[in-house]
Protein backbone atom coordinates (compact mmCIF):
# COMPACT_ATOMS: atom_id res chain seq x y z
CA UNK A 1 0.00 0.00 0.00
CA UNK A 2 1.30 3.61 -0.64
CA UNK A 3 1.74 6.03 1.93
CA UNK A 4 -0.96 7.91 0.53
CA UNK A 5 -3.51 5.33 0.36
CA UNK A 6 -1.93 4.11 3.82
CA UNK A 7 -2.10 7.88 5.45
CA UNK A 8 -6.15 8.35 3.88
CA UNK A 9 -6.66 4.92 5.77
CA UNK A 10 -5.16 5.93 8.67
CA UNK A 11 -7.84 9.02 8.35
CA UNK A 12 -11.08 7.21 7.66
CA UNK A 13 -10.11 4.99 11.06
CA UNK A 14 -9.71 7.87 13.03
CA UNK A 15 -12.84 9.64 11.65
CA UNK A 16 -15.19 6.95 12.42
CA UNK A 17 -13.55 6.24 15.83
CA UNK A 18 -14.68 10.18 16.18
CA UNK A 19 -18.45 9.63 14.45
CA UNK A 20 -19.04 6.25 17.15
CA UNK A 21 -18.21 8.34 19.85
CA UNK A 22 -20.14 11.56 19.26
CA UNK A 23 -23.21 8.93 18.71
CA UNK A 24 -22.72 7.10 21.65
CA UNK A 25 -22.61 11.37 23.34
CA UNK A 26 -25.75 11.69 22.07
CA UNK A 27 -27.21 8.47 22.46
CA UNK A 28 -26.91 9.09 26.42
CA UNK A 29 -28.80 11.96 26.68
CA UNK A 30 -32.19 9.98 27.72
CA UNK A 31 -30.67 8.32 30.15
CA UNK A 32 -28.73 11.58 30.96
CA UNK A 33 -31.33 13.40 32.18
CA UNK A 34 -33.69 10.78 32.88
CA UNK A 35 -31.55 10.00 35.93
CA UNK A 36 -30.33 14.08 36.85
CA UNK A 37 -32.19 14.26 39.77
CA UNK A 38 -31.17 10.84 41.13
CA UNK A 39 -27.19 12.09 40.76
CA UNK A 40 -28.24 15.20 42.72
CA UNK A 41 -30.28 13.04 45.44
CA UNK A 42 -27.65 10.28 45.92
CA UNK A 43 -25.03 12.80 45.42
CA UNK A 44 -22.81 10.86 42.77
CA UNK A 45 -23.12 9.24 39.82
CA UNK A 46 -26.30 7.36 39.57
CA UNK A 47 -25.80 3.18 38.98
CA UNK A 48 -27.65 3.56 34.73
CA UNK A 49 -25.12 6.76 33.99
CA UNK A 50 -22.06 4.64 35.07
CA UNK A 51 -23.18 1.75 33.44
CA UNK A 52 -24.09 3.62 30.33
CA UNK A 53 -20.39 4.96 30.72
CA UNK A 54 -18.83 1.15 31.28
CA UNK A 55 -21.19 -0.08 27.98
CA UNK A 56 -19.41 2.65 25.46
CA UNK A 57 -16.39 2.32 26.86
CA UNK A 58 -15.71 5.74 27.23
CA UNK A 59 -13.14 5.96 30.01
CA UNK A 60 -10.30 4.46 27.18
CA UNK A 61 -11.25 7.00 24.46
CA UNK A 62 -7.86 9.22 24.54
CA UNK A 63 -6.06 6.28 24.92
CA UNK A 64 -4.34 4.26 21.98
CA UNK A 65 -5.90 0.86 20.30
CA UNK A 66 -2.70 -0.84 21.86
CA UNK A 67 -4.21 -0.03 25.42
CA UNK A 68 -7.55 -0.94 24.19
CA UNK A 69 -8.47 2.78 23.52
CA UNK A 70 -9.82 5.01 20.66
CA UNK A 71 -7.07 7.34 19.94
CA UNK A 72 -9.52 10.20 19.58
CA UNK A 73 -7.77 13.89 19.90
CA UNK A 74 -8.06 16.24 22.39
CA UNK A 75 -9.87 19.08 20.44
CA UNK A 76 -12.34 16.10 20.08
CA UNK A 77 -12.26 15.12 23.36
CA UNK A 78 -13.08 18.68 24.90
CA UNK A 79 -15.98 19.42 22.50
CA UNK A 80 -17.67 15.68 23.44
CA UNK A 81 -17.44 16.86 27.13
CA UNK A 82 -19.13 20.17 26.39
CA UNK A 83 -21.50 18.02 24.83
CA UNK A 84 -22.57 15.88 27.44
CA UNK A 85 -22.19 18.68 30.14
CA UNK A 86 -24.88 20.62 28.39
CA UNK A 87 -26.95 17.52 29.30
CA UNK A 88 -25.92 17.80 33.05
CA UNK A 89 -22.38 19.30 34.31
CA UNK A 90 -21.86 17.03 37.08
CA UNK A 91 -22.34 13.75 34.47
CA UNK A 92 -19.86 15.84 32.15
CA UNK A 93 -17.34 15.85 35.08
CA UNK A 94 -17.58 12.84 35.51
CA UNK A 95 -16.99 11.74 32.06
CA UNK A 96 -14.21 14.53 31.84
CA UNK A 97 -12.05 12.99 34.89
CA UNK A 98 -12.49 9.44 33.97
CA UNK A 99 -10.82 9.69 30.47
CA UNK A 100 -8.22 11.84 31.63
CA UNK A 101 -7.22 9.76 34.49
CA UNK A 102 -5.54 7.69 31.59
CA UNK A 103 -2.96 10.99 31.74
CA UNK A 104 -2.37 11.56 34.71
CA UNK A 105 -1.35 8.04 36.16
CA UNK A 106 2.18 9.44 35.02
CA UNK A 107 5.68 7.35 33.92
CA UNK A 108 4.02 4.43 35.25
CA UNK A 109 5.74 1.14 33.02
CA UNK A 110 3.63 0.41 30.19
CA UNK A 111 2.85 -3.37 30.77
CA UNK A 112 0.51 -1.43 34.17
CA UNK A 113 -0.92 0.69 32.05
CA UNK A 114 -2.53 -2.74 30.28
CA UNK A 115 -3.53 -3.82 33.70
CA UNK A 116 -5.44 -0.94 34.70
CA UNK A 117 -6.77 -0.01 31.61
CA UNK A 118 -7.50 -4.14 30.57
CA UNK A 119 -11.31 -3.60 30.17
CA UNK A 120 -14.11 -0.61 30.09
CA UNK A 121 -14.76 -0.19 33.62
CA UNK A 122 -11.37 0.85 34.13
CA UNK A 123 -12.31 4.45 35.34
CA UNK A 124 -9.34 5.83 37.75
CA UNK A 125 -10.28 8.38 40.24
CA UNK A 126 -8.28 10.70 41.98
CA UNK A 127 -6.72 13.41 44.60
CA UNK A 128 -3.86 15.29 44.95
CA UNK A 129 -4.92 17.23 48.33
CA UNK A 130 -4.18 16.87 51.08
CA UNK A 131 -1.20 14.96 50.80
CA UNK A 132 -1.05 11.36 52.75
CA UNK A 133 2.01 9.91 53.83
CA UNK A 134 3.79 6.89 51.94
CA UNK A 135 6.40 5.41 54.35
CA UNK A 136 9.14 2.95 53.00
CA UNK A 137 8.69 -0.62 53.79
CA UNK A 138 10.71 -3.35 52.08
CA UNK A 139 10.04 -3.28 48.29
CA UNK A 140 7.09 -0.68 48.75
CA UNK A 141 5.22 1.78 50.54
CA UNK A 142 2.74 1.85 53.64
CA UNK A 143 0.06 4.79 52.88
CA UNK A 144 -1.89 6.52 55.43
CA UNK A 145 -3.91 9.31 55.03
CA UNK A 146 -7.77 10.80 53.88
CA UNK A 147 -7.62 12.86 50.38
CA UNK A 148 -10.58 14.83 49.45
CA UNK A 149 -12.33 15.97 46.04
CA UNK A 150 -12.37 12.50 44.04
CA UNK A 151 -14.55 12.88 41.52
CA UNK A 152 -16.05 9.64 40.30
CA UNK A 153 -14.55 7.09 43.05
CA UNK A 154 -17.81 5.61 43.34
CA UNK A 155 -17.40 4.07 39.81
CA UNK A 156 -14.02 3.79 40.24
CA UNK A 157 -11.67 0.62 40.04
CA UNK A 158 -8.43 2.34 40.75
CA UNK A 159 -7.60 5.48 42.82
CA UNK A 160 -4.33 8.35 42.26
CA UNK A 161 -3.31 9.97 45.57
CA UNK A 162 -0.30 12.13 46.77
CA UNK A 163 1.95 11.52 49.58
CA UNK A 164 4.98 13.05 51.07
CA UNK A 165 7.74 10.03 51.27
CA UNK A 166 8.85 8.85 55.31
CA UNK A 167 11.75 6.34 55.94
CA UNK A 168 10.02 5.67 59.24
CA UNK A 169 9.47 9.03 61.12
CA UNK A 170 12.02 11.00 59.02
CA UNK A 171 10.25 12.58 55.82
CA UNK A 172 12.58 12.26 52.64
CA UNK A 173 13.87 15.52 51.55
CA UNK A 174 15.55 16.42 47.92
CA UNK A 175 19.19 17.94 48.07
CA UNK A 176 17.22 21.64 47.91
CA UNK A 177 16.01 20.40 51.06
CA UNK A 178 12.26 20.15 49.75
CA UNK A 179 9.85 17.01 50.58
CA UNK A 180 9.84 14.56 48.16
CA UNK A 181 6.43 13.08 46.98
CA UNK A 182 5.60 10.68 44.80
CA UNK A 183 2.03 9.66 42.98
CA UNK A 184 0.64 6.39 43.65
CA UNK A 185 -1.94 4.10 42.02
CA UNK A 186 -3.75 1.61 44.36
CA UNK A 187 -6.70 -0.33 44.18
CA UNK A 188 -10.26 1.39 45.20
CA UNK A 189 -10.80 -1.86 47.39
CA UNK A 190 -7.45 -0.98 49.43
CA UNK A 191 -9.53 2.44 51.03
CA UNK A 192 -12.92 3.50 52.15
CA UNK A 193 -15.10 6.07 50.37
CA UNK A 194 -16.36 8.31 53.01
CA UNK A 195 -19.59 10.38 52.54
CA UNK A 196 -18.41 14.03 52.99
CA UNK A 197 -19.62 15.50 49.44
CA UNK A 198 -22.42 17.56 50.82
CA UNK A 199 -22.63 20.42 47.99
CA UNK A 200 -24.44 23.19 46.53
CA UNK A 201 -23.77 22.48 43.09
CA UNK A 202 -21.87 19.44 41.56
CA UNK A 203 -23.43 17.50 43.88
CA UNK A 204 -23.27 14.42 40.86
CA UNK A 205 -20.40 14.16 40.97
CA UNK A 206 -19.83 12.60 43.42
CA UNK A 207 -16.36 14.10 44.52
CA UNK A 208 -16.12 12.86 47.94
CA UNK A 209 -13.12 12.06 50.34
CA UNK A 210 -11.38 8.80 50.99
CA UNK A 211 -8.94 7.20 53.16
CA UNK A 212 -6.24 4.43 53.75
CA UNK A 213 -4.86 3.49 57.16
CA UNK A 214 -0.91 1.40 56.36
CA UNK A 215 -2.44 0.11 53.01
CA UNK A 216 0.56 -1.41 51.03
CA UNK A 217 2.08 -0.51 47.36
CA UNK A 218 4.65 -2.17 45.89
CA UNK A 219 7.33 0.53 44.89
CA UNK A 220 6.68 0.48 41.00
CA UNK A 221 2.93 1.38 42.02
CA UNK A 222 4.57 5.36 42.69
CA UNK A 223 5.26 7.50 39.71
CA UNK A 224 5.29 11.35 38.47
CA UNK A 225 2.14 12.64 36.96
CA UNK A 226 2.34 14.76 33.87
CA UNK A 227 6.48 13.60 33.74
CA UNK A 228 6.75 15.34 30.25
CA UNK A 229 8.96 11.96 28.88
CA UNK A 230 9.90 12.74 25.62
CA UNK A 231 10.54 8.83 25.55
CA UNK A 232 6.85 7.63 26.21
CA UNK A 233 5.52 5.76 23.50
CA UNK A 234 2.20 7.80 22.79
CA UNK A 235 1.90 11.84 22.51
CA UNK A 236 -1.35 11.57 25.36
CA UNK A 237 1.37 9.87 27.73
CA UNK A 238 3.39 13.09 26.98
CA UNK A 239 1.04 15.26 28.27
CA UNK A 240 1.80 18.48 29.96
CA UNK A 241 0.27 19.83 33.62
CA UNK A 242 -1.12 22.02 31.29
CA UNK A 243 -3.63 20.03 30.38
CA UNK A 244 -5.55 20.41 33.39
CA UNK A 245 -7.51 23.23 33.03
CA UNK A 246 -8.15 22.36 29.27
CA UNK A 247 -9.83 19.66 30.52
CA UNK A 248 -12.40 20.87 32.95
CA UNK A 249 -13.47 24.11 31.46
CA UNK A 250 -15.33 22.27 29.08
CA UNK A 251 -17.88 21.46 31.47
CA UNK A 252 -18.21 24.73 32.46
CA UNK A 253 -19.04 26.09 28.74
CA UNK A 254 -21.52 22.85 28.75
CA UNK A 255 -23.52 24.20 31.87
CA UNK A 256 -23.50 27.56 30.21
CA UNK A 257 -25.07 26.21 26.92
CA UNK A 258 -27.47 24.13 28.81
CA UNK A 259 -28.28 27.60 30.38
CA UNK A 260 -28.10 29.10 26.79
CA UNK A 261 -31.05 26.63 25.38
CA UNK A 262 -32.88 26.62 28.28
CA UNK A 263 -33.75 30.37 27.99
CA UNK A 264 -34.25 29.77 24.41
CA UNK A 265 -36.58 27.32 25.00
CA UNK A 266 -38.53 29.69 27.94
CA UNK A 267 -39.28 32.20 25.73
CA UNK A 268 -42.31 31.30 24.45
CA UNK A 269 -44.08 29.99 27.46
CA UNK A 270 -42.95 32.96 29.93
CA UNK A 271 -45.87 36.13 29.64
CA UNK A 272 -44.80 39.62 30.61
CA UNK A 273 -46.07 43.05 30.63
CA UNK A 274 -45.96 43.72 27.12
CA UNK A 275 -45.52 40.34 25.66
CA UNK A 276 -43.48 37.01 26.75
CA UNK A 277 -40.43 36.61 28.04
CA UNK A 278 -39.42 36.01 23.90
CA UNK A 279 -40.28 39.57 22.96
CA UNK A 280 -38.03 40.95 25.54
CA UNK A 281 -34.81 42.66 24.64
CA UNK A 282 -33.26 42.00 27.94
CA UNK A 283 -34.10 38.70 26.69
CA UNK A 284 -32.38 39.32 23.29
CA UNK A 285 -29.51 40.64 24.99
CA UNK A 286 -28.68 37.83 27.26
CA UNK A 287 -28.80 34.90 24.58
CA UNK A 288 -26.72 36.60 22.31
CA UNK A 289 -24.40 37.62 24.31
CA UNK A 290 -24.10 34.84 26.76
CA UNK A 291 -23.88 32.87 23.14
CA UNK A 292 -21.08 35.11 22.10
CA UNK A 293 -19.08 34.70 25.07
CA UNK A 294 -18.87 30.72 24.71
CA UNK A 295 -18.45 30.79 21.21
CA UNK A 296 -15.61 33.03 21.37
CA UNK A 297 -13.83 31.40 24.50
CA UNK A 298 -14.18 27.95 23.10
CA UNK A 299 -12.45 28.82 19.59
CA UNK A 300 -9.87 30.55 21.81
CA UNK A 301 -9.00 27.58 23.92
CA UNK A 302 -9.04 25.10 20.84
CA UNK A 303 -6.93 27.57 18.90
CA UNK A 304 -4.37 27.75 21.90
CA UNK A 305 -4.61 24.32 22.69
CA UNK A 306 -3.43 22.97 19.03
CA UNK A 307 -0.14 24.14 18.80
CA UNK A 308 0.51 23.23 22.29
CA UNK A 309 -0.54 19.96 21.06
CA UNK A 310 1.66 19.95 17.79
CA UNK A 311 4.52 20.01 19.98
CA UNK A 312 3.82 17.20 22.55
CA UNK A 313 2.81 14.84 19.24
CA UNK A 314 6.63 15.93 17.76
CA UNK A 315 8.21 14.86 21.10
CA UNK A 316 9.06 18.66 21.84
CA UNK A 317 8.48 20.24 25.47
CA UNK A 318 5.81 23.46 24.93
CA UNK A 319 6.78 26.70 25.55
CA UNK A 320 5.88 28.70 29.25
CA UNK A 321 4.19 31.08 25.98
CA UNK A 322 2.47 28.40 24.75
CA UNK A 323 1.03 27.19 28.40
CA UNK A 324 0.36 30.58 29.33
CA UNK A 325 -1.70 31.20 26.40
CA UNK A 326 -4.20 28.06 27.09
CA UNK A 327 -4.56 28.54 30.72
CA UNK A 328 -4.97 32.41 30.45
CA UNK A 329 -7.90 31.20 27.56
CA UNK A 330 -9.12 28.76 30.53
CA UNK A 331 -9.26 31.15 33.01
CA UNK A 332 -11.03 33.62 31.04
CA UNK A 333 -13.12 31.00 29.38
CA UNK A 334 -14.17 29.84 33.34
CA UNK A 335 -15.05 33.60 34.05
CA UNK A 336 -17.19 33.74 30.91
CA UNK A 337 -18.99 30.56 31.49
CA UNK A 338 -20.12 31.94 34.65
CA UNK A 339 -21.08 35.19 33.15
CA UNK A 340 -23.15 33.44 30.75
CA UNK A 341 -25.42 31.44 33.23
CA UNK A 342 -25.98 34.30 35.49
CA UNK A 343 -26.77 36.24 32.15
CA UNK A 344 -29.45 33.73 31.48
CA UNK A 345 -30.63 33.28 35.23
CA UNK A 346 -31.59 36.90 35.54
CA UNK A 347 -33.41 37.30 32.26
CA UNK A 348 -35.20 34.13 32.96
CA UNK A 349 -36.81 36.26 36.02
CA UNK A 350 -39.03 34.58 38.62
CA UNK A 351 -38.37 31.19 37.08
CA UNK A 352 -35.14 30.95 37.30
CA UNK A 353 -35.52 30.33 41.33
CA UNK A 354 -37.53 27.19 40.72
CA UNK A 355 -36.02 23.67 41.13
CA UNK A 356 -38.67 22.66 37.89
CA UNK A 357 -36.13 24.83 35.69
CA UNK A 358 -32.86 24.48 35.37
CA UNK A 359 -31.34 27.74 35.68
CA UNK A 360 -30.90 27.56 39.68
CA UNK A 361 -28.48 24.48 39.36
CA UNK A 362 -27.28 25.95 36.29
CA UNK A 363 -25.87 28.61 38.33
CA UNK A 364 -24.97 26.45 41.13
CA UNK A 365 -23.01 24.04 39.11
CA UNK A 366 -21.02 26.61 36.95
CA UNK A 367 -20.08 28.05 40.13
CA UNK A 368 -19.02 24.96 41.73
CA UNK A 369 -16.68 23.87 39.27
CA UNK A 370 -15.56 27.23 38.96
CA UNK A 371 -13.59 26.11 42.34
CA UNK A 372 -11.39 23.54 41.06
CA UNK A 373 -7.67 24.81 41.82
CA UNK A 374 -7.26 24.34 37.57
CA UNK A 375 -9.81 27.07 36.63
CA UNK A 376 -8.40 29.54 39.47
CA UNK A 377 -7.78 33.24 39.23
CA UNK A 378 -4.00 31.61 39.65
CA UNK A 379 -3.56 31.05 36.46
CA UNK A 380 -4.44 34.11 35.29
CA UNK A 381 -1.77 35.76 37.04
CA UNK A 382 0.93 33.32 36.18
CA UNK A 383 0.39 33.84 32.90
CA UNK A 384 1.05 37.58 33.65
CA UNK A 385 4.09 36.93 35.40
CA UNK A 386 5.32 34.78 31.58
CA UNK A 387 3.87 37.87 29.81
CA UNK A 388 6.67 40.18 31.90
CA UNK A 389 9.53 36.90 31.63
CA UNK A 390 9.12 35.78 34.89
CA UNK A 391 9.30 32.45 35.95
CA UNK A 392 5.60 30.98 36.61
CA UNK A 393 5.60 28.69 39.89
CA UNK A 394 2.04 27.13 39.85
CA UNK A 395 3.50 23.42 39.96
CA UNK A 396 0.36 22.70 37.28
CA UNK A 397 1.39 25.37 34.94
């Protein structure tokens, strides 16, 4: 076969991976939001959503057909969970955090990345705060400790945690003097899921706090997240801290377009003085703009995103330019998305403070995920501080 014929092969693969998935998106939306107020009630992901989830085998999708994944790109990847968030944020989160869990298990050797990604219900969930503490024990580790904000550990197999390293009572410092942490990767079954995740909004998601009490890991279990190894065998394994941020906002512009067709969709059934709620110009005003806003921050992210991405495929570390420009387009795209909802919320009027409509957890959800330590003000400002050549020293940046 010629390279041509071989590379328009390669292409027609690739584009029906991306086709199956964006009809197996949309092809959850009954169950979706049949089951939204039974994620907000139970306060994670309901049982027929994760199943759903385990049935497409969704949680391999960025991952490569040698690890029993899709290969689908990133750009695709963040417009399939904008998709799905419009239908509910916290089941976008959820499907958000358990493909990219495939990224951030780190340098781990290749032949565990088989074993914990071996079959669909492989989702990994996750916590990097508070720290635990791994002390050394023969050819492993002894962890102790209770992490919060794990998103998805009720459908979880396999859980990511962070722990400062002990040899006994003496922490392990680097020749700087610093603590030295490491990343591990342990099964679910090894902790206990505690039921802390009493929220406002997000409350699907399910991102509760769990604990482990001397719970073995054998050394090669501990790795780096995001390591940046040139030498890994597949561009999403090369994946830059960077990446988180890219990967949540997504939701956020999700809720706001759920917010965005949910006024749409009021407008005719809403009477004011004058008219209905359709006739409006505040209403006018709010959908277009709230519509422009998205729009504009989601080209801006994708457009910063690719080039970022050009250079991880090529083997090449980005430039602190080329972070600062997608996290400074997350931050602002995180600000907008919040914009947008409340935009909608208030020209939605009395309605909007009803549990029937959806603007009230609209606004509750944008603004919960607006929390998350990625979508921060921080990064904002770090990108400043590259703008003016200085250093940035968000350890995610």
């Amino acid at each position: 076969m010629s390279e041509g014929r071989q590379n328009s092969r390669v292409k027609e693969v690739l584009m029906d991976r991306i086709e199956r998935a964006w009809a197996t998106v949309r092809g959850m939306r009954p169950i979706i939001e049949e089951y939204r107020a039974e994620g907000d009630r139970l306060r994670r992901l309901p049982d027929a959503i994760a199943r759903a989830f385990f049935d497409a085998d969704v949680f391999r999708l960025l991952l490569p057909p040698e690890l029993g994944g899709q290969d689908i790109d990133p750009i695709t990847f963040y417009d399939l969970v904008e998709e799905i968030s419009s239908y509910d944020g916290s089941v976008g989160w959820n499907y958000s955090l358990g493909i990219t869990s495939s990224i951030t298990v780190g340098d781990l050797p290749i032949e565990h990345y088989r074993r914990i990604y071996a079959t669909p219900d492989c989702c990994v969930a996750g916590s990097a705060s508070p720290p635990g503490r791994a002390v050394a024990d023969k050819d492993g580790y002894r962890l102790t400790g209770r992490w919060a904000w794990a998103s998805g550990i009720h459908q979880s197999k396999w859980i990511t945690l962070n722990a400062f390293l002990y040899d006994g009572d003496k922490p392990r410092t680097d020749p700087r003097g610093m603590p030295q942490a490491l990343w591990f990767v342990v099964p679910k079954d090894a902790g206990t899921v505690l039921d802390t995740w009493h929220t406002g909004g997000m409350r699907g998601t399910g991102s509760t706090e769990f604990e482990l009490t001397n719970a073995f890991v054998a050394a090669e279990m501990g790795t780096h997240p995001f390591p940046e190894n040139p030498n890994a065998p597949y561009p999403i394994l090369r994946m830059p801290p960077t990446f988180l941020g890219f990967n949540h906002v997504c939701a956020l512009t999700g809720i706001a377009k759920s917010a965005i067709n949910a006024l749409k969709a009021l407008g005719g059934k809403v009477s004011m003085m004058g008219g209905s709620l359709r006739d409006n110009p505040q209403t006018h005003y709010a959908v277009a703009k709230a519509e422009a806003m998205i729009e504009s921050c989601d080209l801006s992210i994708k457009e910063a995103f690719r080039p970022l991405w050009a250079k991880v495929v090529t083997g090449e570390r980005p430039s602190a330019e080329m972070r600062a420009r997608v996290h400074r387009a997350v931050a602002l795209g995180t600000e907008s998305a919040q914009q947008a909802v409340q935009l909608c919320y208030t020209a939605a009027g009395g309605t909007a403070i009803f549990e029937s409509a959806p603007f009230e957890k609209a606004l509750r959800d944008v603004n919960a995920a607006a929390s998350h330590i990625t979508l921060r003000r921080i990064f904002m400002e770090e990108s400043g501080r590259v703008a003016f050549g200085i250093a940035p020293q968000n350890p995610f940046f």
